[in-house]
N, C-alpha and C. Protein backbone atom coordinates (compact mmCIF):
# COMPACT_ATOMS: atom_id res chain seq x y z
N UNK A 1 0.59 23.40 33.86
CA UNK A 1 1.59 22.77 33.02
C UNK A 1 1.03 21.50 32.38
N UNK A 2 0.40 20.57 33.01
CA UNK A 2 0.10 19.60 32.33
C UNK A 2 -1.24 19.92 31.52
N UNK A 3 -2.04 20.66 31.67
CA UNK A 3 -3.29 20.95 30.96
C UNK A 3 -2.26 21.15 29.53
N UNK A 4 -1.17 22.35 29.24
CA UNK A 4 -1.05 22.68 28.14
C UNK A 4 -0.36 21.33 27.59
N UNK A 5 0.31 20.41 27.70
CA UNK A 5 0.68 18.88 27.49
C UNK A 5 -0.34 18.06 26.77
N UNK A 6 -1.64 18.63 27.74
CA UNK A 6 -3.02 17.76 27.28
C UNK A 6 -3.38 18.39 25.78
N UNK A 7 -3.13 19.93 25.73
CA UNK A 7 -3.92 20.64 24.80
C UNK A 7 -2.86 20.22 23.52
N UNK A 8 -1.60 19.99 23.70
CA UNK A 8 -0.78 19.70 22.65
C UNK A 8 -1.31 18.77 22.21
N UNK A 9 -0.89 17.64 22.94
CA UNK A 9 -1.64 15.91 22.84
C UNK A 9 -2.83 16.01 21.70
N UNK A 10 -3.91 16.87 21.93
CA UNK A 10 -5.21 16.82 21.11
C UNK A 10 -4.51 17.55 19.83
N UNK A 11 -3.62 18.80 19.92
CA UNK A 11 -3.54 19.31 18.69
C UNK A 11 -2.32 18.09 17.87
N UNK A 12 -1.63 17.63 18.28
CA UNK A 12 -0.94 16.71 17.26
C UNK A 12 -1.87 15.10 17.34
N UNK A 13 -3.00 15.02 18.05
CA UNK A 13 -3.78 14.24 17.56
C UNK A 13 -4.49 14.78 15.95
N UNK A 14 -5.24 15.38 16.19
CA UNK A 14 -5.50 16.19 15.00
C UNK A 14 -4.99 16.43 13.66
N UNK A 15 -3.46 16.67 14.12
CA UNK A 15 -2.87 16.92 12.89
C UNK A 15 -2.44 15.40 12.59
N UNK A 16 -2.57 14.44 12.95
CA UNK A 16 -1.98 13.38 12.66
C UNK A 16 -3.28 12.76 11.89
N UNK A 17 -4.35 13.26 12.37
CA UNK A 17 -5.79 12.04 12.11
C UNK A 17 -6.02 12.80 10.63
N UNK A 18 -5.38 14.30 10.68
CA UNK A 18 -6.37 15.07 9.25
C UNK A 18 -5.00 14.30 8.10
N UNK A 19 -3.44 14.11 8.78
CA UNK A 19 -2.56 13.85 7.38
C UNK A 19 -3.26 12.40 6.84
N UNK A 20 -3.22 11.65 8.02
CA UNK A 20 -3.92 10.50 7.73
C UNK A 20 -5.21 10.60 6.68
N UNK A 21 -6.22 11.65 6.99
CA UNK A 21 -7.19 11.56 6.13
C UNK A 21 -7.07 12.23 4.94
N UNK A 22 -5.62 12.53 4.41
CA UNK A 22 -5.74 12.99 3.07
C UNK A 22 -5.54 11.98 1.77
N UNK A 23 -5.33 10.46 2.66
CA UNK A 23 -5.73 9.60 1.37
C UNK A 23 -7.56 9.45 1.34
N UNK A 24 -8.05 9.59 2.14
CA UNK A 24 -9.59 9.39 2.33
C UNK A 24 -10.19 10.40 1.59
N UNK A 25 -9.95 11.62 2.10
CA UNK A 25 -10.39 12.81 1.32
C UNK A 25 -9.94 12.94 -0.39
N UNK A 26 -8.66 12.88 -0.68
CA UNK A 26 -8.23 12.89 -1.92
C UNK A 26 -7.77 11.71 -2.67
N UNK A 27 -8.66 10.62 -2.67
CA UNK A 27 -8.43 9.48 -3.23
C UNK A 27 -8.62 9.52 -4.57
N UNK A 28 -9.63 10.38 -5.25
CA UNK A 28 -9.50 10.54 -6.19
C UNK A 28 -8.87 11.41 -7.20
N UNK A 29 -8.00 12.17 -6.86
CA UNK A 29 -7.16 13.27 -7.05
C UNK A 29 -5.95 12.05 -7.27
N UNK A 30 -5.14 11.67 -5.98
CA UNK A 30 -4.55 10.90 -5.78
C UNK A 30 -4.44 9.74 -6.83
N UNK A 31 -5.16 9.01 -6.95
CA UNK A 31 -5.55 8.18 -7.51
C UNK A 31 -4.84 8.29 -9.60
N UNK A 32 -5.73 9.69 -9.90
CA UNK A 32 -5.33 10.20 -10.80
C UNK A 32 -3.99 10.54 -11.22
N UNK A 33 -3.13 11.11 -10.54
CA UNK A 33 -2.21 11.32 -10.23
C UNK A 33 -1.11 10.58 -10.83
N UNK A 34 -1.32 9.00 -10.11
CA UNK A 34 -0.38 7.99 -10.15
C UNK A 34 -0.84 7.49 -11.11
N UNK A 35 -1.97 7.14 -11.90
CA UNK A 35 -2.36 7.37 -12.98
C UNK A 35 -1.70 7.91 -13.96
N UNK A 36 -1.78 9.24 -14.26
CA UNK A 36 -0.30 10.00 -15.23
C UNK A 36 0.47 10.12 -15.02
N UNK A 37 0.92 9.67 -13.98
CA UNK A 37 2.51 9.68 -13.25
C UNK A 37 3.19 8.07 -14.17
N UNK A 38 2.48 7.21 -14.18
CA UNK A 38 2.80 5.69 -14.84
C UNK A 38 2.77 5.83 -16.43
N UNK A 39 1.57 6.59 -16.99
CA UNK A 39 1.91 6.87 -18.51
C UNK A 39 2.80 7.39 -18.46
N UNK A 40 3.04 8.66 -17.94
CA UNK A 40 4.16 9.21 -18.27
C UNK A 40 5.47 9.22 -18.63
N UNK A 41 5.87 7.95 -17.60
CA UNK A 41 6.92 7.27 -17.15
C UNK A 41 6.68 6.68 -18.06
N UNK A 42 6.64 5.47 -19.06
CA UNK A 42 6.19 4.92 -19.90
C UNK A 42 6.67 5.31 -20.92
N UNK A 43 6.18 6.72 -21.52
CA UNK A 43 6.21 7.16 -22.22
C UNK A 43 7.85 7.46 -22.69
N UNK A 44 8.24 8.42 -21.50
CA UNK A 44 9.70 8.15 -20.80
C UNK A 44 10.46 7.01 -21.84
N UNK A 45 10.30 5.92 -20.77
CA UNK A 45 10.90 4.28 -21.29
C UNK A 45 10.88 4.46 -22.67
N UNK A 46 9.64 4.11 -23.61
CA UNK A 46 10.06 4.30 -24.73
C UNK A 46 10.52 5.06 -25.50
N UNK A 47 10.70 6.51 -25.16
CA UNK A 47 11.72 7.06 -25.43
C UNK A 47 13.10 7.08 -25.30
N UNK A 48 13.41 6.69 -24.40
CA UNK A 48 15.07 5.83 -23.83
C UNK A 48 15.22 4.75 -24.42
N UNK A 49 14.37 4.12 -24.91
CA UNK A 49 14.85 2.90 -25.24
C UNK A 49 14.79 2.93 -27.01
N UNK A 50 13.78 3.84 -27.37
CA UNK A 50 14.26 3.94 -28.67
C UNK A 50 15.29 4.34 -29.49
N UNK A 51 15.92 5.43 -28.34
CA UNK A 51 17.31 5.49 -28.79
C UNK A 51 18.16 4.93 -28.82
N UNK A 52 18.54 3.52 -28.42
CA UNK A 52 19.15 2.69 -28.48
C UNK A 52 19.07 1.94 -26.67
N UNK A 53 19.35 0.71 -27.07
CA UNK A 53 19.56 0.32 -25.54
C UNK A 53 18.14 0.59 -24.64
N UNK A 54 18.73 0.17 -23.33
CA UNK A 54 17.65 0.06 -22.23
C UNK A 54 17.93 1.26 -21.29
N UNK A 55 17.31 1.72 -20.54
CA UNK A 55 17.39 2.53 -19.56
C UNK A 55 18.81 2.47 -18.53
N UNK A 56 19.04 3.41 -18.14
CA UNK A 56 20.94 2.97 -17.58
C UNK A 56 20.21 3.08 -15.97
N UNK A 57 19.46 3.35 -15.43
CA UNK A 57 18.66 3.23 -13.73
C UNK A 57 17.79 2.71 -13.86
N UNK A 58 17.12 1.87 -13.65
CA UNK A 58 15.69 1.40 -13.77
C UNK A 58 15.35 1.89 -12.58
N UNK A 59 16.33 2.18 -11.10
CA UNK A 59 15.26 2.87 -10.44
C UNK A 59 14.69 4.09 -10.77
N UNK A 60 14.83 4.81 -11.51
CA UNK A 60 14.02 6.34 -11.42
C UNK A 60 12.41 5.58 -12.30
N UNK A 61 12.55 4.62 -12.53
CA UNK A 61 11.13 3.74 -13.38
C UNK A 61 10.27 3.28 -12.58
N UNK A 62 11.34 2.60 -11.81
CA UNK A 62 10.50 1.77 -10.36
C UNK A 62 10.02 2.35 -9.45
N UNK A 63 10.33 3.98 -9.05
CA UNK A 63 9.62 4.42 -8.06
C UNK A 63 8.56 4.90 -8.29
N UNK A 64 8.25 5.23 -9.33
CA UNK A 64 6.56 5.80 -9.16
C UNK A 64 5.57 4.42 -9.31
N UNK A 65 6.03 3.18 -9.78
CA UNK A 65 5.04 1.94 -9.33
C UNK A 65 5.56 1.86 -8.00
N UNK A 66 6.37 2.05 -7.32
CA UNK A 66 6.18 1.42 -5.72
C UNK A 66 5.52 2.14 -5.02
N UNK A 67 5.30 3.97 -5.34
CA UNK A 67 4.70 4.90 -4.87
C UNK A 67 3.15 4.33 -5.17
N UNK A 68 2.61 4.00 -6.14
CA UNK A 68 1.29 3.49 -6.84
C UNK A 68 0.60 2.59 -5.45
N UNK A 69 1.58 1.18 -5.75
CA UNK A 69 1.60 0.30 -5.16
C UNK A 69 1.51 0.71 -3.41
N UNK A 70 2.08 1.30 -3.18
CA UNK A 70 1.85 2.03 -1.63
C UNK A 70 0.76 2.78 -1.28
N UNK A 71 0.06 3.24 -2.53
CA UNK A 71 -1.34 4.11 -2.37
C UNK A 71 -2.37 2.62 -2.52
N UNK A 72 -2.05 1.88 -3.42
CA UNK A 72 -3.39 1.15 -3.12
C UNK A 72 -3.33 0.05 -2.15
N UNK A 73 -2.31 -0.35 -1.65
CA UNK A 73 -2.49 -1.04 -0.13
C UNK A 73 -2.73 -0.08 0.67
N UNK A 74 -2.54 1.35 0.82
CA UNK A 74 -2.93 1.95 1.67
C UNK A 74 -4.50 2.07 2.44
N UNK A 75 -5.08 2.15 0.90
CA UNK A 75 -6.38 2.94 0.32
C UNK A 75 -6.96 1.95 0.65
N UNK A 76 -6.78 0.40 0.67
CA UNK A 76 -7.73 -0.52 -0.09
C UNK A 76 -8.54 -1.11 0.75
N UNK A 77 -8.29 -0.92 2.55
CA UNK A 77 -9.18 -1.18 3.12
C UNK A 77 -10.60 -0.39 3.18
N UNK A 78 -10.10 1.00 2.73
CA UNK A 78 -11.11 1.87 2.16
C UNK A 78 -12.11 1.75 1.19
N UNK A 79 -11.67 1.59 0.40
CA UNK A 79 -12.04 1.52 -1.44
C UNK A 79 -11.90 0.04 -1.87
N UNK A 80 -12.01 -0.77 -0.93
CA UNK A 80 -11.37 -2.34 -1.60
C UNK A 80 -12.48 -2.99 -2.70
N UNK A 81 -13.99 -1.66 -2.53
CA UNK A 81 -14.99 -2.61 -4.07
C UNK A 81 -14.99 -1.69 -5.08
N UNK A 82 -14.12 -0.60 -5.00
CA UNK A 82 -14.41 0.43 -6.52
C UNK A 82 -13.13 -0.31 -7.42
N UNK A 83 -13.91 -0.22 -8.43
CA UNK A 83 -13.20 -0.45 -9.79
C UNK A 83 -12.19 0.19 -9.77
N UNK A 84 -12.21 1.31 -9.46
CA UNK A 84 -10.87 2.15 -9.91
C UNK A 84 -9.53 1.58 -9.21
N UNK A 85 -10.07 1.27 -8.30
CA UNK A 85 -8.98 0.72 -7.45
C UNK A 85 -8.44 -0.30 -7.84
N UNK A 86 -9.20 -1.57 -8.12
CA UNK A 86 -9.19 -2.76 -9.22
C UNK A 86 -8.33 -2.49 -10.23
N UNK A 87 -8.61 -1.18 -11.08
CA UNK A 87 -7.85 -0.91 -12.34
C UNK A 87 -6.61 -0.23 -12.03
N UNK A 88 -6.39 0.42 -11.13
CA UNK A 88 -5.29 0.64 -10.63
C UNK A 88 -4.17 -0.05 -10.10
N UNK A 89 -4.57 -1.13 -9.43
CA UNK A 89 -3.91 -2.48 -9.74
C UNK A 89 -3.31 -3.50 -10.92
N UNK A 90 -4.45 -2.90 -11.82
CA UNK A 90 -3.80 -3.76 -13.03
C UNK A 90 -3.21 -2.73 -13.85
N UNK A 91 -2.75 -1.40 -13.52
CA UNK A 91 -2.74 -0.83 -14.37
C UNK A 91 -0.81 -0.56 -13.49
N UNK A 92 -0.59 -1.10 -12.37
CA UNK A 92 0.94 -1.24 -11.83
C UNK A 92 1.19 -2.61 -12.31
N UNK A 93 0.41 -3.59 -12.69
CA UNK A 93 1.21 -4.87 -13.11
C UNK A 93 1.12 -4.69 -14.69
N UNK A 94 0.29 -3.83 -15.40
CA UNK A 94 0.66 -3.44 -17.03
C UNK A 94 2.30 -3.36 -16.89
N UNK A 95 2.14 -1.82 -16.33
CA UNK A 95 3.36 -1.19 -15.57
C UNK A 95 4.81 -1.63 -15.52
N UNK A 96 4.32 -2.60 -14.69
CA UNK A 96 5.55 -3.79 -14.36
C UNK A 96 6.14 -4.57 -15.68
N UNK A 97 5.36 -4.88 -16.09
CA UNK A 97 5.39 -5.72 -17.49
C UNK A 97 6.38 -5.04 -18.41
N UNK A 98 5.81 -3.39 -18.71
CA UNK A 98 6.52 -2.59 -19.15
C UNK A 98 8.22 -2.44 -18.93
N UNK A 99 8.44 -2.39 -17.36
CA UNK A 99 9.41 -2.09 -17.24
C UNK A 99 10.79 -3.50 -17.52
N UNK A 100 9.51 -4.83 -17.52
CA UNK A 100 10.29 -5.96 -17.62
C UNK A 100 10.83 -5.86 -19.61
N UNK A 101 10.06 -5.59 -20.13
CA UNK A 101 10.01 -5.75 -21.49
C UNK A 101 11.42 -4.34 -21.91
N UNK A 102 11.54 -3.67 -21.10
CA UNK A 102 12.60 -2.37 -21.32
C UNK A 102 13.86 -2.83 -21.16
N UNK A 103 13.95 -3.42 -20.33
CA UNK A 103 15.48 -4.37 -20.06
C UNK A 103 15.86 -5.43 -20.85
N UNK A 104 14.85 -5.81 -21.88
CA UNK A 104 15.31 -6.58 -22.68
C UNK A 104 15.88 -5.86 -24.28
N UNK A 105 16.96 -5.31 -24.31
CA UNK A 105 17.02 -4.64 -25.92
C UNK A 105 16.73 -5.84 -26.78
N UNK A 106 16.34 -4.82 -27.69
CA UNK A 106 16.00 -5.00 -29.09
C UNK A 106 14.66 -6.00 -28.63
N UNK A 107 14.14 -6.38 -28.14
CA UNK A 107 12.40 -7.07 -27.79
C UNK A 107 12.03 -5.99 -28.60
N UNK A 108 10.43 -6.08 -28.97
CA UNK A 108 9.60 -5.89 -29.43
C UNK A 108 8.47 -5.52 -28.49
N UNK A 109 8.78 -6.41 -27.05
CA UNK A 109 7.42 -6.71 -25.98
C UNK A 109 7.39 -4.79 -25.54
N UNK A 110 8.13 -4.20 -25.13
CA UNK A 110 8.06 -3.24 -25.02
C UNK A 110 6.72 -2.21 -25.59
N UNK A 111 6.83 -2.52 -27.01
CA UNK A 111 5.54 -1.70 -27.42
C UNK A 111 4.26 -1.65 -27.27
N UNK A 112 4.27 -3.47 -27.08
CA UNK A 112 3.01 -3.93 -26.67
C UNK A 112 2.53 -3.87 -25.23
N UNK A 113 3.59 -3.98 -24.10
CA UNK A 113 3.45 -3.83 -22.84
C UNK A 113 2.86 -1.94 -22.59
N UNK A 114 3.78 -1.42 -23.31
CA UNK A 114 3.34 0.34 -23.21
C UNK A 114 2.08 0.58 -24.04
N UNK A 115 0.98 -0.44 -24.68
CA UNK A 115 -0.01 -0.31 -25.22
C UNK A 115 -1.70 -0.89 -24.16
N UNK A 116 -0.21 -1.74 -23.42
CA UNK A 116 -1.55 -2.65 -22.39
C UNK A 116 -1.75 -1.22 -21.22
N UNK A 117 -0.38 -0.41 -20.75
CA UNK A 117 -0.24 0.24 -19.82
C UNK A 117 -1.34 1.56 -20.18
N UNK A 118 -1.47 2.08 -21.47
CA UNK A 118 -2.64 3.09 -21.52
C UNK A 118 -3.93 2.55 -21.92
N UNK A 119 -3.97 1.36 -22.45
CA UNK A 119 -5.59 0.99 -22.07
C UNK A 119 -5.53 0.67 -20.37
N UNK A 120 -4.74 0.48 -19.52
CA UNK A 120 -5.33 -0.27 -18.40
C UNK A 120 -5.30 1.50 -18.02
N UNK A 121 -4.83 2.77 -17.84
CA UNK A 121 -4.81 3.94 -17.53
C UNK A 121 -6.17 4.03 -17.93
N UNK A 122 -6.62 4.33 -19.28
CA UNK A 122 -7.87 4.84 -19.27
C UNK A 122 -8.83 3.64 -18.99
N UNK A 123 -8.98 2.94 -18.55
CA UNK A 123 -9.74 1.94 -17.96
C UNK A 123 -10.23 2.96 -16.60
N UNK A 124 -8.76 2.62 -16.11
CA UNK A 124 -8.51 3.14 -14.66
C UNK A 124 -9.47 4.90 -14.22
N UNK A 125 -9.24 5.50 -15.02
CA UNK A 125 -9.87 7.13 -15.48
C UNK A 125 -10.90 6.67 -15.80
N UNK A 126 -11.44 5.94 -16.54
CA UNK A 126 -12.62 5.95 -16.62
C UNK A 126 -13.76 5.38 -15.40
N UNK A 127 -12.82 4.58 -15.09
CA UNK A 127 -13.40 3.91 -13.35
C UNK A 127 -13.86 5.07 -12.40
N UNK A 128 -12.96 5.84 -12.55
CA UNK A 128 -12.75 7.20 -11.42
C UNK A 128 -13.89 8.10 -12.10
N UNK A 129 -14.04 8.36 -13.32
CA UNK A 129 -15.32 9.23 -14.00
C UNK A 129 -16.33 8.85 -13.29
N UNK A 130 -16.74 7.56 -13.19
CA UNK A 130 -18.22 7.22 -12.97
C UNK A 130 -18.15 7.31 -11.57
N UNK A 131 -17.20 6.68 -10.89
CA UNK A 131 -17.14 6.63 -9.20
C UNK A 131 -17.99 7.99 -8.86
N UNK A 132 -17.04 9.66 -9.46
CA UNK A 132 -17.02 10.76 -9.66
C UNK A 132 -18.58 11.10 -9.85
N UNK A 133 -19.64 10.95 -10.67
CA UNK A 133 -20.23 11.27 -11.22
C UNK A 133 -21.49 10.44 -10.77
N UNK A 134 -21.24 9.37 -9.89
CA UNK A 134 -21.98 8.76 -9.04
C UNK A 134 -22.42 9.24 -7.47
């Protein structure tokens, strides 16, 4: 009885150490991800907002930067000297900017904030190319 206790013990060790290692393993997948997950969203915004007015939830905006934001404190003791990671950071405070500039109708900052958010994206992609290719 207790051997099979022991043998569990190792198998939900296991499964706990491999979920754990699917930010390690797929960091760059991952990475990407939240990446077009933030243009996207973006993209989104200014579409809502060009129709008049600001967004009526800003949470359905805010969760894919807190999801972002949760991958790279995760990651970062990992990855804390790749660029990508760096740009991925600046590419949730573009982000942020964005979502500040959406709540303001009729601003202007909006266009420019959703212009900083896809240069800091392909910054970010491009970080991940070379990481990739290195």
């Amino acid at each position: 009885m207790r051997s099979r206790f022991r043998s569990w013990g190792v198998v939900l060790g296991v499964l706990w150490l491999a979920a754990g290692g699917c930010y390690w393993l797929r960091y760059d997948a991952l990475a990407r991800t939240h990446v077009d997950l933030l243009v996207s969203m973006t993209t989104k915004l200014e579409d809502v907002t060009a129709q008049g007015g600001g967004p009526a939830r800003m949470a359905e905006y805010r969760y894919p930067l807190d999801r972002a934001r949760d991958f790279v404190r995760i990651v970062e003791g990992r990855f804390a000297g790749r660029d990508s990671l760096r740009e991925l950071r600046e590419l949730c405070s573009a982000y942020e900017r964005a979502l500040e500039a959406a709540v303001r109708p009729g601003s202007r900052g909006l266009e420019a904030a959703a212009g900083a958010v896809r240069e800091r994206a392909a910054a970010a992609l491009a970080a991940l190319d070379l990481e990739a290719a290195s």
